[in-house]
PDB file of N, CA and C in Angstrom:
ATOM      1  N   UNK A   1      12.233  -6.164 -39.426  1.00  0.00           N
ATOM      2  CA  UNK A   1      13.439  -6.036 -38.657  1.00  0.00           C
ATOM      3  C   UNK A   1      13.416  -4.693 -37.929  1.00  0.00           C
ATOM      4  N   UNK A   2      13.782  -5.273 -36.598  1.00  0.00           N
ATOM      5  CA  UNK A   2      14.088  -3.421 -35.779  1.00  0.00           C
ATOM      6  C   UNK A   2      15.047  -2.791 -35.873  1.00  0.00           C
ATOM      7  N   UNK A   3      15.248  -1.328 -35.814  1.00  0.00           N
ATOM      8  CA  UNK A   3      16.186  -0.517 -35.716  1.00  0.00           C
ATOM      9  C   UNK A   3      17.089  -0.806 -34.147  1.00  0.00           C
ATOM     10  N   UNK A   4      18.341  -0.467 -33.984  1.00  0.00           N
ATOM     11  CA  UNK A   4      18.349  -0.411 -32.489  1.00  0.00           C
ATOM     12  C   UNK A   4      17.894   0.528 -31.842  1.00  0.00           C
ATOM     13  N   UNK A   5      17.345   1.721 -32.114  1.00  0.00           N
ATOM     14  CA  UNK A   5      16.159   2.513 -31.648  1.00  0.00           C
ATOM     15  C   UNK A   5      15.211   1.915 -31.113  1.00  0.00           C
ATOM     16  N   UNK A   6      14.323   1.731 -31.868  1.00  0.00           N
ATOM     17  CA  UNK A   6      13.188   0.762 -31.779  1.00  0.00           C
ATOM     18  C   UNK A   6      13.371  -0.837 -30.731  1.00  0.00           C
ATOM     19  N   UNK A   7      14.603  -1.348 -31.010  1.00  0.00           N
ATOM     20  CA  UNK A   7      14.944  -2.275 -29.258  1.00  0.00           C
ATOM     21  C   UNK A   7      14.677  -1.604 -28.310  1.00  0.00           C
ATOM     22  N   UNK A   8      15.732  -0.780 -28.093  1.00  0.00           N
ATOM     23  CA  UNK A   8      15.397   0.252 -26.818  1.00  0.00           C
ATOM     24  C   UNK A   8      14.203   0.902 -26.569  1.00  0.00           C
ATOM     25  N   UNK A   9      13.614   1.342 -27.363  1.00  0.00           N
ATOM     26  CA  UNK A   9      12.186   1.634 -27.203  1.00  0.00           C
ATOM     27  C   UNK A   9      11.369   0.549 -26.680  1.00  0.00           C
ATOM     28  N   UNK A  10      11.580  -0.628 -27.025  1.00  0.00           N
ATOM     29  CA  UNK A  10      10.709  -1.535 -26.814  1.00  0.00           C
ATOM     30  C   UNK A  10      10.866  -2.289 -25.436  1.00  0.00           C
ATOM     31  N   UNK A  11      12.599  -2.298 -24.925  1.00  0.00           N
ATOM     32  CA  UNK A  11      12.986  -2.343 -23.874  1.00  0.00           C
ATOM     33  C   UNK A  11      12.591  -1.758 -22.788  1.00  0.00           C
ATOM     34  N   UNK A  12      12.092   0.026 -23.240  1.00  0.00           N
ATOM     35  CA  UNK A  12      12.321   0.759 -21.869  1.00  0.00           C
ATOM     36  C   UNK A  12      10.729   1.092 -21.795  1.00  0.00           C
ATOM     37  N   UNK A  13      10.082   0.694 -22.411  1.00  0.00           N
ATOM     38  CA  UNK A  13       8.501   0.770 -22.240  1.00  0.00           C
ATOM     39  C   UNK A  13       8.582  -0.588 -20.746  1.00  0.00           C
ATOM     40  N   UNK A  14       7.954   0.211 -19.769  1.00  0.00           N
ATOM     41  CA  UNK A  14       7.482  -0.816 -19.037  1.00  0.00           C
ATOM     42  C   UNK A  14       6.698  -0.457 -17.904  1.00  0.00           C
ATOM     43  N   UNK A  15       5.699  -1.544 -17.901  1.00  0.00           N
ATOM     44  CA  UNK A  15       3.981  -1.624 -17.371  1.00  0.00           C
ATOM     45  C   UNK A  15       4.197  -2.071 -16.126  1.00  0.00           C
ATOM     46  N   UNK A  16       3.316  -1.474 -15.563  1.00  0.00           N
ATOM     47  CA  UNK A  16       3.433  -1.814 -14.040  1.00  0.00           C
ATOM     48  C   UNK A  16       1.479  -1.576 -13.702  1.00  0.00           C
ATOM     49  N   UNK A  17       1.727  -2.703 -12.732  1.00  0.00           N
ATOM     50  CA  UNK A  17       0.289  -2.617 -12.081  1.00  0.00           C
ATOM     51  C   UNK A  17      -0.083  -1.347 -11.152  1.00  0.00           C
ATOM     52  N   UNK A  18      -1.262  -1.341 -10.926  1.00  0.00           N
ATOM     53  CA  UNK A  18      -2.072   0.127 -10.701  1.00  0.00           C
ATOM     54  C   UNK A  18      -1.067   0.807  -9.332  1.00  0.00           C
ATOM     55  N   UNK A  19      -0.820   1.501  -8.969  1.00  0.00           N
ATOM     56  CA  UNK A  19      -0.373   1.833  -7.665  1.00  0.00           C
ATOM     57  C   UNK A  19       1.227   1.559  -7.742  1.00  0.00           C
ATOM     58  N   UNK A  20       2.134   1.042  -8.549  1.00  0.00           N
ATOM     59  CA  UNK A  20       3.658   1.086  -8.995  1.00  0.00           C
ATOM     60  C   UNK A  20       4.094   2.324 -10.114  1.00  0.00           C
ATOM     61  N   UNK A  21       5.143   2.391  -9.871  1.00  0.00           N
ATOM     62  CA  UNK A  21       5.399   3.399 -11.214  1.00  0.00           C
ATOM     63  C   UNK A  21       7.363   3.238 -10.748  1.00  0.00           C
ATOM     64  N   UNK A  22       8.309   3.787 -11.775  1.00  0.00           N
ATOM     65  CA  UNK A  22       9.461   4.133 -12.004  1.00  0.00           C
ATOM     66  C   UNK A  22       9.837   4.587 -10.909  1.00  0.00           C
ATOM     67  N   UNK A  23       8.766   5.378  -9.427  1.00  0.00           N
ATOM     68  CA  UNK A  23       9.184   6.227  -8.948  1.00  0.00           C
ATOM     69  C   UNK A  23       8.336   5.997  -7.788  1.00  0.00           C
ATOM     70  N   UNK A  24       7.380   5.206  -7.373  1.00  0.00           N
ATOM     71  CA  UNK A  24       6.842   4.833  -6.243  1.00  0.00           C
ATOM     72  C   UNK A  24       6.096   3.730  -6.223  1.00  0.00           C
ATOM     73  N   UNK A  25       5.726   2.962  -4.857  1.00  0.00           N
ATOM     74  CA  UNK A  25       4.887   1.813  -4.992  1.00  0.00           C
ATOM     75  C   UNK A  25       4.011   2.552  -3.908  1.00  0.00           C
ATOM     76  N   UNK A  26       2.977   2.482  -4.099  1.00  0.00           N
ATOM     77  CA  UNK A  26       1.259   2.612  -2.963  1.00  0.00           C
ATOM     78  C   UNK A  26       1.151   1.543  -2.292  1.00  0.00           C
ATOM     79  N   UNK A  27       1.621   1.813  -1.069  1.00  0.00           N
ATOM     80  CA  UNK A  27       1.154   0.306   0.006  1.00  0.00           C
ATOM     81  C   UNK A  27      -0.286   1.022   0.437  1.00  0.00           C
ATOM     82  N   UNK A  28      -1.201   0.180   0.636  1.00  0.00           N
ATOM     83  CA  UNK A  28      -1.757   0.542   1.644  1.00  0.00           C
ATOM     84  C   UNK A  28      -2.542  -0.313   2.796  1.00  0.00           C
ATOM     85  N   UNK A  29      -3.093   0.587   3.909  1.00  0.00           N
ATOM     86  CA  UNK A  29      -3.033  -0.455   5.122  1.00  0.00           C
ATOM     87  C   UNK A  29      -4.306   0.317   5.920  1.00  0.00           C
ATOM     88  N   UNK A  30      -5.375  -0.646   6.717  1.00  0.00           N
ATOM     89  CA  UNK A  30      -5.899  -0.492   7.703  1.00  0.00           C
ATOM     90  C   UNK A  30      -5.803  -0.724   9.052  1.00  0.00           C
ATOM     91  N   UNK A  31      -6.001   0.059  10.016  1.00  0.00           N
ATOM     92  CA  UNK A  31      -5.248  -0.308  11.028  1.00  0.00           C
ATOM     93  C   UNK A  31      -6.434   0.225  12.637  1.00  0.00           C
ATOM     94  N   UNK A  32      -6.151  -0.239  13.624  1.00  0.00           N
ATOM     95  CA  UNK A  32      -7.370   0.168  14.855  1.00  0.00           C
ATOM     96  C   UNK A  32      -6.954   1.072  15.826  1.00  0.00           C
ATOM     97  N   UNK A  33      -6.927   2.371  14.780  1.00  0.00           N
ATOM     98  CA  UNK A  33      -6.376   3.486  15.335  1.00  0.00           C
ATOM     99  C   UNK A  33      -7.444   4.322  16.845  1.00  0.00           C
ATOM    100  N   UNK A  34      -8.453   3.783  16.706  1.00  0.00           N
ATOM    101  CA  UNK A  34      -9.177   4.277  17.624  1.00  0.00           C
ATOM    102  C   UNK A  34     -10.445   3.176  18.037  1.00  0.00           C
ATOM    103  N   UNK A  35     -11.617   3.441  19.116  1.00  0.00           N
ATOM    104  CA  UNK A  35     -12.309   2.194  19.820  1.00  0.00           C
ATOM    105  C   UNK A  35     -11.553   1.421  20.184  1.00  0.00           C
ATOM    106  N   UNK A  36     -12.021   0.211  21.270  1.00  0.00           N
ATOM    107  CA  UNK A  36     -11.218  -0.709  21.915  1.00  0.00           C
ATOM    108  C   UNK A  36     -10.058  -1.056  21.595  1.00  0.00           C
ATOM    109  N   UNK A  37      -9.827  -1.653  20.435  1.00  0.00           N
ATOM    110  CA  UNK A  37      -8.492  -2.132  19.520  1.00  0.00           C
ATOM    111  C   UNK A  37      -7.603  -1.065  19.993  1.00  0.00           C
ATOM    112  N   UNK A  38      -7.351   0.305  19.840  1.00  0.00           N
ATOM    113  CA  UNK A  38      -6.692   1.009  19.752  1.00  0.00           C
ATOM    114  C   UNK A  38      -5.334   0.828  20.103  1.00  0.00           C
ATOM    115  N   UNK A  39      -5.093   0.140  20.628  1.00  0.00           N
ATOM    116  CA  UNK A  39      -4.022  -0.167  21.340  1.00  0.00           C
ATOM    117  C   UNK A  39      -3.026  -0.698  20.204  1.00  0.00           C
ATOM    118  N   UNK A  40      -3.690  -1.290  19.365  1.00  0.00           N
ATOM    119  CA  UNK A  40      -2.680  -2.285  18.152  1.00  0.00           C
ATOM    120  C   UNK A  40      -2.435  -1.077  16.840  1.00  0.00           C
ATOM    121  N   UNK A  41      -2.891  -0.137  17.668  1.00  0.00           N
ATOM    122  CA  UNK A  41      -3.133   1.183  16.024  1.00  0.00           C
ATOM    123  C   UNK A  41      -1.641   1.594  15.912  1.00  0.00           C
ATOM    124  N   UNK A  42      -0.629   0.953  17.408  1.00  0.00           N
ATOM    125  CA  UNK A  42       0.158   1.325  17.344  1.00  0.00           C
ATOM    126  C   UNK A  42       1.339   0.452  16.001  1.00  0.00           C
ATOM    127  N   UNK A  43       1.143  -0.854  15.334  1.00  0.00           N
ATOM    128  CA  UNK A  43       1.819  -1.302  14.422  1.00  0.00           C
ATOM    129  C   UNK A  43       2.063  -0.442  13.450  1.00  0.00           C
ATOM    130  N   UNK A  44       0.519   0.055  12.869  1.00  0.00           N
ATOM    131  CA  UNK A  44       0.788   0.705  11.407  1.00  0.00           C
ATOM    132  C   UNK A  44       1.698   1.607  11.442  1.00  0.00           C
ATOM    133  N   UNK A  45       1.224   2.210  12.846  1.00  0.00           N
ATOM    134  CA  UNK A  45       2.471   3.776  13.106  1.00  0.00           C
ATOM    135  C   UNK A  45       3.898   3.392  12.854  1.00  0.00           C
ATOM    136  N   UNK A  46       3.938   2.119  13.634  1.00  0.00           N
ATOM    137  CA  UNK A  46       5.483   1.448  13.315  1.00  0.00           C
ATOM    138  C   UNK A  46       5.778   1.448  11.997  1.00  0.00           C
ATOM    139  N   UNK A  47       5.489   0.513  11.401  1.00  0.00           N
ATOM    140  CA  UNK A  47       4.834   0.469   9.595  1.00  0.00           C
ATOM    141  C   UNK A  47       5.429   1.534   8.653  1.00  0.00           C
ATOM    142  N   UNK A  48       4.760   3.134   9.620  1.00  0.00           N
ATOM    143  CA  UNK A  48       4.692   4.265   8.804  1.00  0.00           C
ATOM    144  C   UNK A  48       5.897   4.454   8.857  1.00  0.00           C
ATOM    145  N   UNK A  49       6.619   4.301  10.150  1.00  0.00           N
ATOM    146  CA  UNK A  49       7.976   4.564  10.504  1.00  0.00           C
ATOM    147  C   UNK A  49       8.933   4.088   9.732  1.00  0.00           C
ATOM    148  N   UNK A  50       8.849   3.114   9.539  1.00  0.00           N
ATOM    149  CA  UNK A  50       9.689   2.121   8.950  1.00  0.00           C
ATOM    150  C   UNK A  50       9.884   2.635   7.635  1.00  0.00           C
ATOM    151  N   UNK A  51       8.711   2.689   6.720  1.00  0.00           N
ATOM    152  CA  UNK A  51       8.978   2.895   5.485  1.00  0.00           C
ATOM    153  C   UNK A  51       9.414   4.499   5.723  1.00  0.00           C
ATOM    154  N   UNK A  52       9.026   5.466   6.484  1.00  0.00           N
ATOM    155  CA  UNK A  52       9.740   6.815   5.957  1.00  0.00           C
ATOM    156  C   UNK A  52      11.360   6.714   6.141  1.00  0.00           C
ATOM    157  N   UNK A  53      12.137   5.333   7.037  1.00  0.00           N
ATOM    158  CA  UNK A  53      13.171   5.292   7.279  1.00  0.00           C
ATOM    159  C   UNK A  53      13.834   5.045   5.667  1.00  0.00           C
ATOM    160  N   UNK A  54      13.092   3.705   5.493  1.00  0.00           N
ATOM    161  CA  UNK A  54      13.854   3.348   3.931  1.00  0.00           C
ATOM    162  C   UNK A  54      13.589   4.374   2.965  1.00  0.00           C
ATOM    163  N   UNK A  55      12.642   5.532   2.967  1.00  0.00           N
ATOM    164  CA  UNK A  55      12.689   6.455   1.730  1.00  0.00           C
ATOM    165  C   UNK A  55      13.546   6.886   2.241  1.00  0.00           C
ATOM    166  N   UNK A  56      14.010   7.474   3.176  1.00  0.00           N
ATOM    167  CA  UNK A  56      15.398   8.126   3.961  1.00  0.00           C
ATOM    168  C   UNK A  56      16.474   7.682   3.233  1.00  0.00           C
ATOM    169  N   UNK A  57      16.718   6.416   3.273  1.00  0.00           N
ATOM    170  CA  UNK A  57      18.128   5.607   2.322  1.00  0.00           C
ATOM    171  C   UNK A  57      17.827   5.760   0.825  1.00  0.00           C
ATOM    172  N   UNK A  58      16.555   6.057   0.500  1.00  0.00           N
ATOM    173  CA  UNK A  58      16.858   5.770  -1.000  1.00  0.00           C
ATOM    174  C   UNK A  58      15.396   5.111  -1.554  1.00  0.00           C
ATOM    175  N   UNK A  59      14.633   4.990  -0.961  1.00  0.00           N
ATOM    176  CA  UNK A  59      13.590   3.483  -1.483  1.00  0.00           C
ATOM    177  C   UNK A  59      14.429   1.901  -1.671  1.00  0.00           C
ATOM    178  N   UNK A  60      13.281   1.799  -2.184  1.00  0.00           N
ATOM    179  CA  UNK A  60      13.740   0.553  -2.669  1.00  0.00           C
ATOM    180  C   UNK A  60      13.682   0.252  -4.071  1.00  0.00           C
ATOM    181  N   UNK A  61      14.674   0.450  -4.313  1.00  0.00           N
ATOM    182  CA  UNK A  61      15.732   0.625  -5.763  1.00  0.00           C
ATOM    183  C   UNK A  61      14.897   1.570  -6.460  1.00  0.00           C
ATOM    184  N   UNK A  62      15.260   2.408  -5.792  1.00  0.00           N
ATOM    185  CA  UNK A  62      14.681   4.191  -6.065  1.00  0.00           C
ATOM    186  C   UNK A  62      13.514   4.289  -5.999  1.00  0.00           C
ATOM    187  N   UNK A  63      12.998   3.526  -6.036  1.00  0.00           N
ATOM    188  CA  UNK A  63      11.147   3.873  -5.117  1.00  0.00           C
ATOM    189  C   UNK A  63      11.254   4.079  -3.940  1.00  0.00           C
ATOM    190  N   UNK A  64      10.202   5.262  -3.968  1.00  0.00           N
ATOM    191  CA  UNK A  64       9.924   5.626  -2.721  1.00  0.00           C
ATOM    192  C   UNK A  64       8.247   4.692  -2.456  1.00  0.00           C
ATOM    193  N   UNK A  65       8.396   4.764  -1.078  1.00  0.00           N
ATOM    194  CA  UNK A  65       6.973   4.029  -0.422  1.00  0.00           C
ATOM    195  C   UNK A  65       6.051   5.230  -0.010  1.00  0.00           C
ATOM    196  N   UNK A  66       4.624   4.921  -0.855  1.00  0.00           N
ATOM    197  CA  UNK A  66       3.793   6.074  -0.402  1.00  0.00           C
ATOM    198  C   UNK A  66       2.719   5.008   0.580  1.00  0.00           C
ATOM    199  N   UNK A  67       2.774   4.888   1.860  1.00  0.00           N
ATOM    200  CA  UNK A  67       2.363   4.159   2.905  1.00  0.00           C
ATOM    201  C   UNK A  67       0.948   4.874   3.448  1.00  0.00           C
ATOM    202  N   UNK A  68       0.002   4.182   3.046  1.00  0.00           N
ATOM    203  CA  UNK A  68      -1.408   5.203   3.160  1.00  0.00           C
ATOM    204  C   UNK A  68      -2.294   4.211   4.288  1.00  0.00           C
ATOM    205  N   UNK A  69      -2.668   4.722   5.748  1.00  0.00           N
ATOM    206  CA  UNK A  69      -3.203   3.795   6.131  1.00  0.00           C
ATOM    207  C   UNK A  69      -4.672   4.602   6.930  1.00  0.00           C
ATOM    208  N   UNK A  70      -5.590   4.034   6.933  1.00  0.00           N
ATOM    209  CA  UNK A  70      -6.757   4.048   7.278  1.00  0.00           C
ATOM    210  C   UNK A  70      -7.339   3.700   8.327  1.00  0.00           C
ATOM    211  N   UNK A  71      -7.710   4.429   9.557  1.00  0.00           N
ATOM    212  CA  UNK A  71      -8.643   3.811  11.024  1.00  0.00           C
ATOM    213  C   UNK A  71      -9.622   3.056  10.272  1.00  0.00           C
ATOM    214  N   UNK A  72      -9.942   1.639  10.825  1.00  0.00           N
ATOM    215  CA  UNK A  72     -11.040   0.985  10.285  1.00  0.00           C
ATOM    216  C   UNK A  72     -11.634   1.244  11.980  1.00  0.00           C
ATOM    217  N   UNK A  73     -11.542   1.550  12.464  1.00  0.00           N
ATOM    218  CA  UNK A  73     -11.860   0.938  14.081  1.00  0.00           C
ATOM    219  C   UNK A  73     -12.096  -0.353  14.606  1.00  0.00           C
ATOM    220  N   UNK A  74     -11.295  -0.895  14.010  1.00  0.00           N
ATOM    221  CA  UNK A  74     -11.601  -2.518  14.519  1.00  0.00           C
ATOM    222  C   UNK A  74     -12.853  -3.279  14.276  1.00  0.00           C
ATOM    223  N   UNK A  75     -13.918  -2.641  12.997  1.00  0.00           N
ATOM    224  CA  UNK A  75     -14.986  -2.347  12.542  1.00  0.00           C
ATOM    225  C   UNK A  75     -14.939  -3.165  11.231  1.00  0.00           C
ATOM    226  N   UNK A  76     -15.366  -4.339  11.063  1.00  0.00           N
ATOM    227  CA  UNK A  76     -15.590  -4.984   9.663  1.00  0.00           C
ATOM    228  C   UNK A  76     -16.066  -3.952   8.725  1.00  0.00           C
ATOM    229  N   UNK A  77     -17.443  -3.626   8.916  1.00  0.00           N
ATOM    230  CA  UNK A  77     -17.727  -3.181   7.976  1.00  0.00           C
ATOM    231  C   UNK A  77     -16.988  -1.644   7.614  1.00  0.00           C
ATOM    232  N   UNK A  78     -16.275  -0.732   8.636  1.00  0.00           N
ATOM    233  CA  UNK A  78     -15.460   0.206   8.358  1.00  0.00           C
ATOM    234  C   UNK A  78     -14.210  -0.481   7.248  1.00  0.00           C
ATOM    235  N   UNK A  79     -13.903  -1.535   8.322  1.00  0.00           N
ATOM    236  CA  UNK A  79     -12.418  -2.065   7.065  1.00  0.00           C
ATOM    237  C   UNK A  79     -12.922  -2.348   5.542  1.00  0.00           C
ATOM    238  N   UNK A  80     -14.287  -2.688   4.830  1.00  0.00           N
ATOM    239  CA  UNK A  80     -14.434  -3.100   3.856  1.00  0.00           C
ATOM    240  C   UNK A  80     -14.708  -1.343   3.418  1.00  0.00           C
ATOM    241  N   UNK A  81     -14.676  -0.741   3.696  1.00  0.00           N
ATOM    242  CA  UNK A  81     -14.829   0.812   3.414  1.00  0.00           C
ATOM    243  C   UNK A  81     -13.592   1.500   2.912  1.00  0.00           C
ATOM    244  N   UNK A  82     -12.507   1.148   3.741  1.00  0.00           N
ATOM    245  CA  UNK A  82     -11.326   2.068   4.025  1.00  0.00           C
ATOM    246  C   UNK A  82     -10.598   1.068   2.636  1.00  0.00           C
ATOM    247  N   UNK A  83     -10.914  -0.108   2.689  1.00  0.00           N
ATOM    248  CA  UNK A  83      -9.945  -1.001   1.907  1.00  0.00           C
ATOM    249  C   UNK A  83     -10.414  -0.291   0.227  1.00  0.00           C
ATOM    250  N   UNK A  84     -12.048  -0.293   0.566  1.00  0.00           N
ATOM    251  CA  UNK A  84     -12.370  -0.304  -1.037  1.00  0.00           C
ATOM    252  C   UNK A  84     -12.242   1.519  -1.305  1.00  0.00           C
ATOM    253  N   UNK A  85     -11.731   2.135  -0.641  1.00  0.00           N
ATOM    254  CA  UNK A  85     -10.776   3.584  -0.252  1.00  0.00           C
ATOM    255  C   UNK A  85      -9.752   3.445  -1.494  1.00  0.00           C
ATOM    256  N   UNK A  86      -8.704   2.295  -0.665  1.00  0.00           N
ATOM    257  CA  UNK A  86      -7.140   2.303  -0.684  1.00  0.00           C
ATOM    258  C   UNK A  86      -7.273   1.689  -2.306  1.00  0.00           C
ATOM    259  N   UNK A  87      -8.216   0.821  -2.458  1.00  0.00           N
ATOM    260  CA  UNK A  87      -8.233   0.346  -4.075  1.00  0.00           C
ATOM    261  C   UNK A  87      -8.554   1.158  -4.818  1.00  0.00           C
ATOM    262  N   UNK A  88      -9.666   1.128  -4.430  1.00  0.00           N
ATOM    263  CA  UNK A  88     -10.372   2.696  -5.497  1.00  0.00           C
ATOM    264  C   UNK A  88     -10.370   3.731  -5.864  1.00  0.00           C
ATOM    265  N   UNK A  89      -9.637   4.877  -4.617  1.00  0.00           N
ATOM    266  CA  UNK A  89      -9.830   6.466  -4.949  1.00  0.00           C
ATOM    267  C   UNK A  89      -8.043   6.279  -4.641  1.00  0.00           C
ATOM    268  N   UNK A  90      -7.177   5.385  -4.306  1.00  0.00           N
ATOM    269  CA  UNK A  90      -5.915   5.871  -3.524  1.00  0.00           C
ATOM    270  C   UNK A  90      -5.250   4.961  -4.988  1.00  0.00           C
ATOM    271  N   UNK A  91      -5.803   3.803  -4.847  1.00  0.00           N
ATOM    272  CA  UNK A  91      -4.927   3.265  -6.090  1.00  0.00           C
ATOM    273  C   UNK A  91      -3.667   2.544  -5.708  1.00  0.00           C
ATOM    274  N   UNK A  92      -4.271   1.576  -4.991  1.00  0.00           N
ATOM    275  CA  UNK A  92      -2.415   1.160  -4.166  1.00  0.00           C
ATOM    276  C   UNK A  92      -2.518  -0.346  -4.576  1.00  0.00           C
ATOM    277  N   UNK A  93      -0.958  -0.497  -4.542  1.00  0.00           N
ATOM    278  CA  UNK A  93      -0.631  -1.794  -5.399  1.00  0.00           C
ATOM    279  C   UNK A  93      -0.771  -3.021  -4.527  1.00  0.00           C
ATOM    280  N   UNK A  94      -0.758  -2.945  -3.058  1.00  0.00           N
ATOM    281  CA  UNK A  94      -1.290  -3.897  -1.942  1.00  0.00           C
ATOM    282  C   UNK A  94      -1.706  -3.002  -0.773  1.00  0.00           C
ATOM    283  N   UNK A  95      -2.334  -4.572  -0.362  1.00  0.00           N
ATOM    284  CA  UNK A  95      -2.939  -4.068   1.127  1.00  0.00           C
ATOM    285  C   UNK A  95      -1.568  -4.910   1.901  1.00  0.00           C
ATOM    286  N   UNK A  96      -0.896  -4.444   3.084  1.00  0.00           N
ATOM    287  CA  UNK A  96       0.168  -5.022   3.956  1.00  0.00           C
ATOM    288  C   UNK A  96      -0.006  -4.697   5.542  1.00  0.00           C
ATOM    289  N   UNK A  97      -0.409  -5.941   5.835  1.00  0.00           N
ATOM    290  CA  UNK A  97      -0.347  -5.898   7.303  1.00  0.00           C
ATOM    291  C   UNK A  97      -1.913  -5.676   7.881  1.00  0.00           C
ATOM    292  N   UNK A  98      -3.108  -5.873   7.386  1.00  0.00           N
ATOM    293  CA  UNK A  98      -4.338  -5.551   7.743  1.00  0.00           C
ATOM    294  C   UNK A  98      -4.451  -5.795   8.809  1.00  0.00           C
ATOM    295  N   UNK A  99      -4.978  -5.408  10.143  1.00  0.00           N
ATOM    296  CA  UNK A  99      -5.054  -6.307  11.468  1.00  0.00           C
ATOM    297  C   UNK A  99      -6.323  -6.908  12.065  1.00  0.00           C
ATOM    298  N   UNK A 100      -6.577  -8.141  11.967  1.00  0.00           N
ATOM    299  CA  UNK A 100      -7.578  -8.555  12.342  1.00  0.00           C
ATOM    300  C   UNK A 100      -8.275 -10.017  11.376  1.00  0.00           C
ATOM    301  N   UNK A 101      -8.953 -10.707  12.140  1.00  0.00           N
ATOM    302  CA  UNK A 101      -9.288 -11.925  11.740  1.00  0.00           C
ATOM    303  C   UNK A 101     -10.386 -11.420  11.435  1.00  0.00           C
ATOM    304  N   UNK A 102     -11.701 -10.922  12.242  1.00  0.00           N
ATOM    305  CA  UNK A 102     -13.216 -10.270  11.832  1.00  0.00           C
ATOM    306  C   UNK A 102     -13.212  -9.394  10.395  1.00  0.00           C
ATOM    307  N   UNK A 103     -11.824  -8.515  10.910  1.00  0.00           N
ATOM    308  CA  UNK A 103     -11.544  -7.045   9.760  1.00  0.00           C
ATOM    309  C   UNK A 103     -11.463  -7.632   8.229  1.00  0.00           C
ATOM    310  N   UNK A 104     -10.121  -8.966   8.388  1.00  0.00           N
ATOM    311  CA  UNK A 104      -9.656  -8.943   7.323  1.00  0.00           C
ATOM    312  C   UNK A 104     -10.620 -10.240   6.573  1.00  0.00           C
ATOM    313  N   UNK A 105     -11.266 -11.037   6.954  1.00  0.00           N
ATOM    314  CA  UNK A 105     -12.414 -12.071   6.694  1.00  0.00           C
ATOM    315  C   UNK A 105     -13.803 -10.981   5.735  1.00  0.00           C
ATOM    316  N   UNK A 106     -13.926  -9.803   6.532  1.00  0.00           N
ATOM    317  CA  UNK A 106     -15.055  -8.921   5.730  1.00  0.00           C
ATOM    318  C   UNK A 106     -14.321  -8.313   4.692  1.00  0.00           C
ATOM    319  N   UNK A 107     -12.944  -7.949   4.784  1.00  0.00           N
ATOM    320  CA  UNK A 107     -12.567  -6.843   3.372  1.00  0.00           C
ATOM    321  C   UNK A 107     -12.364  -7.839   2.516  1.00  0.00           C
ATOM    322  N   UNK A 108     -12.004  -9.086   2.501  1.00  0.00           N
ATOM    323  CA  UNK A 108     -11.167  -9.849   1.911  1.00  0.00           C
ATOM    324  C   UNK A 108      -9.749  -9.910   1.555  1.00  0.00           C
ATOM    325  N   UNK A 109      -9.277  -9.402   2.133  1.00  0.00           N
ATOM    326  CA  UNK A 109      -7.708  -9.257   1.798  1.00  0.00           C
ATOM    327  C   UNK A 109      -7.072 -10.366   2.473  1.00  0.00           C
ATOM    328  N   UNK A 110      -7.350 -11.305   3.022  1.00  0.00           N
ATOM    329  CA  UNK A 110      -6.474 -12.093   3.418  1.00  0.00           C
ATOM    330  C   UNK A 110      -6.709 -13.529   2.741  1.00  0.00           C
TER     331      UNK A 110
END
């Protein structure tokens, strides 16, 4: 039998996947910030915008968004670089908004 200590303890323990926490979620994103594409490099910027607006209000339900995005250059094999970046050394809980059919077919994220 538990104490009601020990409920609450057991209650307020809680796991979250790699890149979440109590206090932030890790998006992260590649985007064709430079070479031909460049032109579309302008979404993520939007993207970036957006989320520094909602940390502005508050997060989302007190998370803040740490929005990490990466020039692939419109470059398959750059995007499978930058992605295995954002997984590996950055630690983010998704990829959102990747751009590209070539890009996102080589990283696999789609």
């Amino acid at each position: 039998m538990r104490s009601a200590d020990g409920c609450r303890a057991a209650r307020a323990e809680k796991k979250y996947d790699v890149g979440a926490s109590d206090i932030e979620i890790k998006m992260g994103n590649t985007g064709p910030y430079s070479r031909p594409a460049s032109s579309y490099g302008t979404m993520p910027k939007a993207m970036a915008a957006y989320y520094r607006m909602i940390n502005g209000q508050g997060g989302v339900n007190g998370r803040k968004i740490n929005f990490i995005s990466y020039d692939d250059a419109y470059s398959p094999p750059k995007t499978v670089e930058q992605v295995r970046r954002l997984v590996g050394q950055d630690g983010v809980l998704l990829i959102a908004s990747p751009h590209g059919t070539p890009t996102n077919s080589a990283s696999g994220t789609t």
